[in-house]
PDB file of N, CA and C in Angstrom:
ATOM      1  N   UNK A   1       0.821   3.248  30.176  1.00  0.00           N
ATOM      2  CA  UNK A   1       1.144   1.868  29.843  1.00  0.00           C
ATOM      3  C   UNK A   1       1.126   1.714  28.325  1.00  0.00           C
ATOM      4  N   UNK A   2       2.414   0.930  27.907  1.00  0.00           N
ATOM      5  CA  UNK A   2       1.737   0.994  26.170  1.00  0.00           C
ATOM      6  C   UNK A   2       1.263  -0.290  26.025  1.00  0.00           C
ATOM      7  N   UNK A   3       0.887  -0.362  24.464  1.00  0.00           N
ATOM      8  CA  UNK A   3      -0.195  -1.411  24.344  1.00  0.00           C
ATOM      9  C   UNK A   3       0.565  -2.342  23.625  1.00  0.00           C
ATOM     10  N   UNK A   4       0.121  -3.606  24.606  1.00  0.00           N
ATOM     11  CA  UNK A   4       0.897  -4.545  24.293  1.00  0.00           C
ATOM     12  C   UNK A   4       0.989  -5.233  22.366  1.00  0.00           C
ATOM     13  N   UNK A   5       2.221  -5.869  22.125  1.00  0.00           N
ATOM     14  CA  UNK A   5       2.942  -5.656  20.549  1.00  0.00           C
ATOM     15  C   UNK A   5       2.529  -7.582  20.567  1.00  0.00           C
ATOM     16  N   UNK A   6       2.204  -7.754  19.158  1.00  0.00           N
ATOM     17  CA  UNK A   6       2.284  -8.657  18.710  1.00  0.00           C
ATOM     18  C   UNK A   6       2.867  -8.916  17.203  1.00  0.00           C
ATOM     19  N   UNK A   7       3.378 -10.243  17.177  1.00  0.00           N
ATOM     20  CA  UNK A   7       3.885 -10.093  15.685  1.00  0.00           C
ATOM     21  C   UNK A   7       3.602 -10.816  14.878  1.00  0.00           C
ATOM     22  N   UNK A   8       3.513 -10.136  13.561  1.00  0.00           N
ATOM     23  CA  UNK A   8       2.498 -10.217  12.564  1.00  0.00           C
ATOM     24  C   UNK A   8       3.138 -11.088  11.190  1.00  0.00           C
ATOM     25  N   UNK A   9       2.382 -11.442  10.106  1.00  0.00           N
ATOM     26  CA  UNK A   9       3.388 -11.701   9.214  1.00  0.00           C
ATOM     27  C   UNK A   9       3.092 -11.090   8.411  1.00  0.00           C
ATOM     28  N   UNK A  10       3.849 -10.298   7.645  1.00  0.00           N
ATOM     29  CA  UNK A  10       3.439  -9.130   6.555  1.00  0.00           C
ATOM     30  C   UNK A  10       3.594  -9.982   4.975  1.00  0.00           C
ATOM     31  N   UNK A  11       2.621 -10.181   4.569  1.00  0.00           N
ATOM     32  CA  UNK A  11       3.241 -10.927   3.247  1.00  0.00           C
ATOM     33  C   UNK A  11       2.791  -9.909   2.026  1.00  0.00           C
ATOM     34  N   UNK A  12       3.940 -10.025   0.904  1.00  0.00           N
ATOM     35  CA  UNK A  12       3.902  -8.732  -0.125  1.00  0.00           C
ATOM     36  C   UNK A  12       3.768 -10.385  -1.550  1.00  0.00           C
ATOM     37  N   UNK A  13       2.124 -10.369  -1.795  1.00  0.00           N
ATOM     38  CA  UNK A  13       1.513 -10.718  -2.697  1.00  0.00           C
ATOM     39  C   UNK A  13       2.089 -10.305  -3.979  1.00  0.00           C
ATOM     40  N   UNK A  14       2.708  -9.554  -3.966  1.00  0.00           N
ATOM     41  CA  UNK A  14       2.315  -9.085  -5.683  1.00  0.00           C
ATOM     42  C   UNK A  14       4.247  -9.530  -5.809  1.00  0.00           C
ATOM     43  N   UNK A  15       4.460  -9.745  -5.308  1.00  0.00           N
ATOM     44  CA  UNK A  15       6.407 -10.095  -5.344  1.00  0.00           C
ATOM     45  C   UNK A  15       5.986 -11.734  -5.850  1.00  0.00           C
ATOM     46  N   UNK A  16       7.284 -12.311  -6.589  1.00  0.00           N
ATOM     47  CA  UNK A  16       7.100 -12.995  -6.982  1.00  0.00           C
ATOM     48  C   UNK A  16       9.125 -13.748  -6.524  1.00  0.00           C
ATOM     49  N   UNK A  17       9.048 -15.214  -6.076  1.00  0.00           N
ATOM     50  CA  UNK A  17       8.137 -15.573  -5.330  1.00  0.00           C
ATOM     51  C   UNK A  17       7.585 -14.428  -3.998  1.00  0.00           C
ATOM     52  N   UNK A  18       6.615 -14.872  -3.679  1.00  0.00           N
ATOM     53  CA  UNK A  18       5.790 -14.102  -2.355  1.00  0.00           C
ATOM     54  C   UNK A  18       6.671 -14.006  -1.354  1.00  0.00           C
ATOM     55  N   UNK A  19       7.241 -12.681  -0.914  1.00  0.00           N
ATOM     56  CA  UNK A  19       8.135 -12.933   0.334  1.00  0.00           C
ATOM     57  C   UNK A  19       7.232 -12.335   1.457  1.00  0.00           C
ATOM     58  N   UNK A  20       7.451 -13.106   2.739  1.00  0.00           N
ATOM     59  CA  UNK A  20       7.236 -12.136   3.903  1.00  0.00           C
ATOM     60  C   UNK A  20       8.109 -11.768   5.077  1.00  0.00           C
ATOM     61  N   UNK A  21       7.437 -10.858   5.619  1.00  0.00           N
ATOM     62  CA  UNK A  21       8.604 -10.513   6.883  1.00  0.00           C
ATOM     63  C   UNK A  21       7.562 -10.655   8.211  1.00  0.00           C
ATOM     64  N   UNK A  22       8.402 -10.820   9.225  1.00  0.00           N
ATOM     65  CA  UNK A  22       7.648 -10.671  10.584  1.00  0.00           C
ATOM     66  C   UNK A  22       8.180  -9.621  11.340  1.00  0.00           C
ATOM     67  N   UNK A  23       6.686  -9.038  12.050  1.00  0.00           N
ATOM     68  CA  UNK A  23       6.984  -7.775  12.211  1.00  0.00           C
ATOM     69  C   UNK A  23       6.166  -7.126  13.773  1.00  0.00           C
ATOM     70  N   UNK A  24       7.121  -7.264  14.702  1.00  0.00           N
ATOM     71  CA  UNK A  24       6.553  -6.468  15.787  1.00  0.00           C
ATOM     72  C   UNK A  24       5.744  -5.288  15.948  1.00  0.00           C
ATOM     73  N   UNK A  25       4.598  -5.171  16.210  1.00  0.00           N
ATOM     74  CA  UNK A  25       3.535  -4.028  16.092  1.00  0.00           C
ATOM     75  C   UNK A  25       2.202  -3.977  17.135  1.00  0.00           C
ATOM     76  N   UNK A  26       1.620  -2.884  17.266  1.00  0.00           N
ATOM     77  CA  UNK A  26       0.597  -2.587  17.992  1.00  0.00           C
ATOM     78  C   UNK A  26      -0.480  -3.309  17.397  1.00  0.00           C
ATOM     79  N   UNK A  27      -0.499  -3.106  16.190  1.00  0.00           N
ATOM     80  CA  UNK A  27      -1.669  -3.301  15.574  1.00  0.00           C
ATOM     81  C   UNK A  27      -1.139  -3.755  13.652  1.00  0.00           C
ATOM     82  N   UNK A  28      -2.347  -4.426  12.952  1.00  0.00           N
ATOM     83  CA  UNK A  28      -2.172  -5.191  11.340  1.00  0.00           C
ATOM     84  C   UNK A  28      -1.896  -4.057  10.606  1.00  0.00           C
ATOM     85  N   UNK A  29      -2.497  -2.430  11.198  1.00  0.00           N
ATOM     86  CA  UNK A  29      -1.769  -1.124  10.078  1.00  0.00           C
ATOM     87  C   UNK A  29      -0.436  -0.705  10.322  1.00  0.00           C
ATOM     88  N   UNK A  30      -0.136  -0.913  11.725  1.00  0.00           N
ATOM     89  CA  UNK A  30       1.080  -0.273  12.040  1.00  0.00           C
ATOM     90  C   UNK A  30       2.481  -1.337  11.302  1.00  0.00           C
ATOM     91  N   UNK A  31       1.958  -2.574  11.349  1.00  0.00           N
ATOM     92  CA  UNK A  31       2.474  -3.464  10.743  1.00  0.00           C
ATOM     93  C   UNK A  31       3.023  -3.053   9.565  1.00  0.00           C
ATOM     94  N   UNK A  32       1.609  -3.041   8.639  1.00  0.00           N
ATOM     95  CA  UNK A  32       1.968  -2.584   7.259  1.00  0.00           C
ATOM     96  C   UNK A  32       2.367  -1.500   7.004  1.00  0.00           C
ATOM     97  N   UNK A  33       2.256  -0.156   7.616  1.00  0.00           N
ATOM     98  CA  UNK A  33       3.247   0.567   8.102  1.00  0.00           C
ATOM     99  C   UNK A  33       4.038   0.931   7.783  1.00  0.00           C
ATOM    100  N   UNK A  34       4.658   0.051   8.608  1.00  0.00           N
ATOM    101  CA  UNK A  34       6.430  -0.432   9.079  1.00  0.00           C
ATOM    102  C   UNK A  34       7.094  -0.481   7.360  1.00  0.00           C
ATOM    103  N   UNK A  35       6.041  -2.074   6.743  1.00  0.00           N
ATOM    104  CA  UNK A  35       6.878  -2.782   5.363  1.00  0.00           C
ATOM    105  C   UNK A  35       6.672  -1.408   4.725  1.00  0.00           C
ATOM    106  N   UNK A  36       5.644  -1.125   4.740  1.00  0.00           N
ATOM    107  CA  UNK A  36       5.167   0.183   3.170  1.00  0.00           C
ATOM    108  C   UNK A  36       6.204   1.165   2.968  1.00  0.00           C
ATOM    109  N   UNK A  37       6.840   1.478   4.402  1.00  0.00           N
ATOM    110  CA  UNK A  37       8.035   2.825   4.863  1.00  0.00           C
ATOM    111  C   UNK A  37       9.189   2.457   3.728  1.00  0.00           C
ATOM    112  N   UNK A  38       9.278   0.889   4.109  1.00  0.00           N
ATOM    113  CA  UNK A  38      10.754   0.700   3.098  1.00  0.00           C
ATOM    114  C   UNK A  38      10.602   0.451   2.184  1.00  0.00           C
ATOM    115  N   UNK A  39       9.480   0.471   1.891  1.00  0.00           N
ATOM    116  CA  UNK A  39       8.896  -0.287  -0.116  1.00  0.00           C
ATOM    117  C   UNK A  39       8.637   1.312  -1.047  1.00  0.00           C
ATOM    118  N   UNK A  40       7.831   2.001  -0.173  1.00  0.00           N
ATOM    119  CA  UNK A  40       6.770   2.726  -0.928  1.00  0.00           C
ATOM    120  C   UNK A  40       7.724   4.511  -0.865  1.00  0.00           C
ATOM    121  N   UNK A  41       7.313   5.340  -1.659  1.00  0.00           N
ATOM    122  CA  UNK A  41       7.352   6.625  -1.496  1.00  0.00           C
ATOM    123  C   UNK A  41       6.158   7.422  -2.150  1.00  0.00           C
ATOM    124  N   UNK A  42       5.416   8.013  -1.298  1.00  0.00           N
ATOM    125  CA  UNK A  42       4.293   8.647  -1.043  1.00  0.00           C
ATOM    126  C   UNK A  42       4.767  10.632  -1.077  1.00  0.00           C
ATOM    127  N   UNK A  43       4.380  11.322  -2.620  1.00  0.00           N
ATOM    128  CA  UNK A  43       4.194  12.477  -2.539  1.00  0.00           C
ATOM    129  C   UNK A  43       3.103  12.726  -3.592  1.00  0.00           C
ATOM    130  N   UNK A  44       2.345  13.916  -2.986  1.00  0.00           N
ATOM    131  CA  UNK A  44       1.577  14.527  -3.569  1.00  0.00           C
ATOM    132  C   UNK A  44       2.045  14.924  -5.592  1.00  0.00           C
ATOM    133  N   UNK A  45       0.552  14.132  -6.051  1.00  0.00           N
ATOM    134  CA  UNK A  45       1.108  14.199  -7.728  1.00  0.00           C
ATOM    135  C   UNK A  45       1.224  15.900  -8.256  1.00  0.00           C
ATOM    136  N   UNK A  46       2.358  15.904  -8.926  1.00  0.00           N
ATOM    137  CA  UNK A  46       2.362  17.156  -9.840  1.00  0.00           C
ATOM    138  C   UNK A  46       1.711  17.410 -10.678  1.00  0.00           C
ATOM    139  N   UNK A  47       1.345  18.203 -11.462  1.00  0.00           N
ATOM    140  CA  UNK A  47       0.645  18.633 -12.732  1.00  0.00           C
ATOM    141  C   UNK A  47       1.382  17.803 -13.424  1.00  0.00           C
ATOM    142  N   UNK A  48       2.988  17.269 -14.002  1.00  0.00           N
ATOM    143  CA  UNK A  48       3.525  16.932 -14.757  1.00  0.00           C
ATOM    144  C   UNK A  48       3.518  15.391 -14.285  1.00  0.00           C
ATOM    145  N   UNK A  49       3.286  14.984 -13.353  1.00  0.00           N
ATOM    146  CA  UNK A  49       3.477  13.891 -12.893  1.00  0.00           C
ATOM    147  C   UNK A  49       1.877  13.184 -13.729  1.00  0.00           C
ATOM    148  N   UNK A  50       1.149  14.023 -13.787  1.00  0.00           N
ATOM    149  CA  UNK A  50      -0.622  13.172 -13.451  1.00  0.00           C
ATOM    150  C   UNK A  50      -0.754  13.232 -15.484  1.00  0.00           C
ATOM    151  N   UNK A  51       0.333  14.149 -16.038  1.00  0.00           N
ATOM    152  CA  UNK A  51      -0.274  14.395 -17.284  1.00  0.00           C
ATOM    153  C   UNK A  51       0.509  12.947 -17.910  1.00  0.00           C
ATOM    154  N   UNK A  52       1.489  12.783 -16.896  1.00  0.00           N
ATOM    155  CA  UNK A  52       2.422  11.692 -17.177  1.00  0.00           C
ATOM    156  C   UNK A  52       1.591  10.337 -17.676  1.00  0.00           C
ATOM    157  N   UNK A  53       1.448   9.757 -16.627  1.00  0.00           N
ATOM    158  CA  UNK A  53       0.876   9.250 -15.867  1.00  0.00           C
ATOM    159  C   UNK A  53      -0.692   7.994 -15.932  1.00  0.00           C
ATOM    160  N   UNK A  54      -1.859   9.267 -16.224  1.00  0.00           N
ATOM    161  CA  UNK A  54      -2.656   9.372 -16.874  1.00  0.00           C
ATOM    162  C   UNK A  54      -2.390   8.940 -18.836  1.00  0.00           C
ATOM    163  N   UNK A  55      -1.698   9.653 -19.199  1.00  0.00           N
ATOM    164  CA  UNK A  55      -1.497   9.462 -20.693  1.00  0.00           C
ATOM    165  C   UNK A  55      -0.814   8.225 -20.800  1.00  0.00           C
ATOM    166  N   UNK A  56      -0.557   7.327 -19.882  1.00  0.00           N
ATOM    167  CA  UNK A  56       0.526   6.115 -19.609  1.00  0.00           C
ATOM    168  C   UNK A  56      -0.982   4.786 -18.842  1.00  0.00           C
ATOM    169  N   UNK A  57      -2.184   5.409 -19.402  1.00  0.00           N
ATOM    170  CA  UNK A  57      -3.441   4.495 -18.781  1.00  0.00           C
ATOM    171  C   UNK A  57      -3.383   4.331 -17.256  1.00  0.00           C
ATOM    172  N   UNK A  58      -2.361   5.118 -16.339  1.00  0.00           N
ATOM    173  CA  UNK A  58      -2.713   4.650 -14.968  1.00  0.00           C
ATOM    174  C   UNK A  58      -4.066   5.633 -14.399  1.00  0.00           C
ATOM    175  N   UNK A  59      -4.429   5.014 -14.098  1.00  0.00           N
ATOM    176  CA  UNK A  59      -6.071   5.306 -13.765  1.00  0.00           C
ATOM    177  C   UNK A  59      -6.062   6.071 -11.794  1.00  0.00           C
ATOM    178  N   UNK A  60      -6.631   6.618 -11.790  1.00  0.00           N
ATOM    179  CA  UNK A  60      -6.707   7.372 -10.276  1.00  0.00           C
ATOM    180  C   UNK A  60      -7.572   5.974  -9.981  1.00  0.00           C
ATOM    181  N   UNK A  61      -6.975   6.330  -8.418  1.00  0.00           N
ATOM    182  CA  UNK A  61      -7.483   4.928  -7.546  1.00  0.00           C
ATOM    183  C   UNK A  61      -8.326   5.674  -6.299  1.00  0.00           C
ATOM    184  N   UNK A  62      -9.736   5.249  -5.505  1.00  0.00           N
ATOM    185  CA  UNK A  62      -9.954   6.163  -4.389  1.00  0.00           C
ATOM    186  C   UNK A  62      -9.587   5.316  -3.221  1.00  0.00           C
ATOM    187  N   UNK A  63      -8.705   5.727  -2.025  1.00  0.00           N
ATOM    188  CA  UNK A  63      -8.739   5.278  -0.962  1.00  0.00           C
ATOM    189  C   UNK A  63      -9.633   4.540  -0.284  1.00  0.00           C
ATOM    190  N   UNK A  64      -9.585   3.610  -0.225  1.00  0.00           N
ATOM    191  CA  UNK A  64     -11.148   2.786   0.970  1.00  0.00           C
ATOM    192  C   UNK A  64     -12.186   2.110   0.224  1.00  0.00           C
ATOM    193  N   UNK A  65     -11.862   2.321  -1.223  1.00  0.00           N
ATOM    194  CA  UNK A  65     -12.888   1.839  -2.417  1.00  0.00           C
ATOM    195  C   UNK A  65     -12.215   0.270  -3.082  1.00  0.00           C
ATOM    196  N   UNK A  66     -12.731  -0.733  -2.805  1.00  0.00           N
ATOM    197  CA  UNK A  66     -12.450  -2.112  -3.331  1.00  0.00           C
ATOM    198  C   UNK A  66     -11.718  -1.933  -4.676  1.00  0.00           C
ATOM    199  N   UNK A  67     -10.795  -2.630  -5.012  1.00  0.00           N
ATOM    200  CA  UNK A  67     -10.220  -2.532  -6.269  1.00  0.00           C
ATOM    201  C   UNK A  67     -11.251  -3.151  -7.620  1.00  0.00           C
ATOM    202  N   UNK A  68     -11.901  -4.189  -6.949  1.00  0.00           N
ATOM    203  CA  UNK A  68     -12.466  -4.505  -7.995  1.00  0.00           C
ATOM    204  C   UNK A  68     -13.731  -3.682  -8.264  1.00  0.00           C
ATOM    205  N   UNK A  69     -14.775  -2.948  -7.470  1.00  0.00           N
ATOM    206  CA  UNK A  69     -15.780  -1.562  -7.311  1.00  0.00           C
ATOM    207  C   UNK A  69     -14.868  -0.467  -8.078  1.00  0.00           C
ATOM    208  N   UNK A  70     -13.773  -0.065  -8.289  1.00  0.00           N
ATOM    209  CA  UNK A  70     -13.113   1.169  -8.987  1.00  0.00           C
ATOM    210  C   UNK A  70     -12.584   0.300 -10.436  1.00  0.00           C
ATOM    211  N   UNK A  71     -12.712  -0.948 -10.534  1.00  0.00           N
ATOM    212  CA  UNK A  71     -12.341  -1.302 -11.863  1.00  0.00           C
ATOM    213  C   UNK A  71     -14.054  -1.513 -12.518  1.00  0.00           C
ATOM    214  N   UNK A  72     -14.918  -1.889 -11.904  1.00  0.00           N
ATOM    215  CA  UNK A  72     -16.202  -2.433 -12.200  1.00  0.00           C
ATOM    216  C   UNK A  72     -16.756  -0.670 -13.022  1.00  0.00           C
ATOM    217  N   UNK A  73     -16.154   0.607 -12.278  1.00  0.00           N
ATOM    218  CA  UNK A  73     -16.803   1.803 -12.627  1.00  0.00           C
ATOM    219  C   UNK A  73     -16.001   2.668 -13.956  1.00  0.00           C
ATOM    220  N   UNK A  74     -15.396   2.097 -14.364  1.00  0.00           N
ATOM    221  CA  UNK A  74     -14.593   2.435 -15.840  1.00  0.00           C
ATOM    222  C   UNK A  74     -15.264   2.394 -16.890  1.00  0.00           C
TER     223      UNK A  74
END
């Protein structure tokens, strides 16, 4: 049996104005998911990428760690 879908509203905060979409899903990750697939591209950083990067003040971020706890530790 699959598990029943509800739909969600995905809203992307940092867009200006704030747009959202609604979005059929199992669950609030699969949701985000879904939006992140068509927004985001996710590969492992290069040596040239991080020297980039880094020298450009972007700061490594840790997964699962509050944004404001990884800005508070700088």
């Amino acid at each position: 049996m699959s598990t029943p879908k509800r739909i969600y509203v995905v809203t992307n905060s940092a867009s200006s104005p704030t747009s959202q979409r609604l979005i059929r899903a199992s669950n609030t990750a699969q949701a985000l998911r879904h939006v992140a697939n068509d927004t985001f591209d996710v590969v492992v950083a290069s040596q040239d990428a991080l020297v980039t990067l880094l020298g450009a003040g972007i700061q490594v971020e840790t997964a699962g760690e509050p944004q404001e706890q990884q800005e508070a530790g700088e």
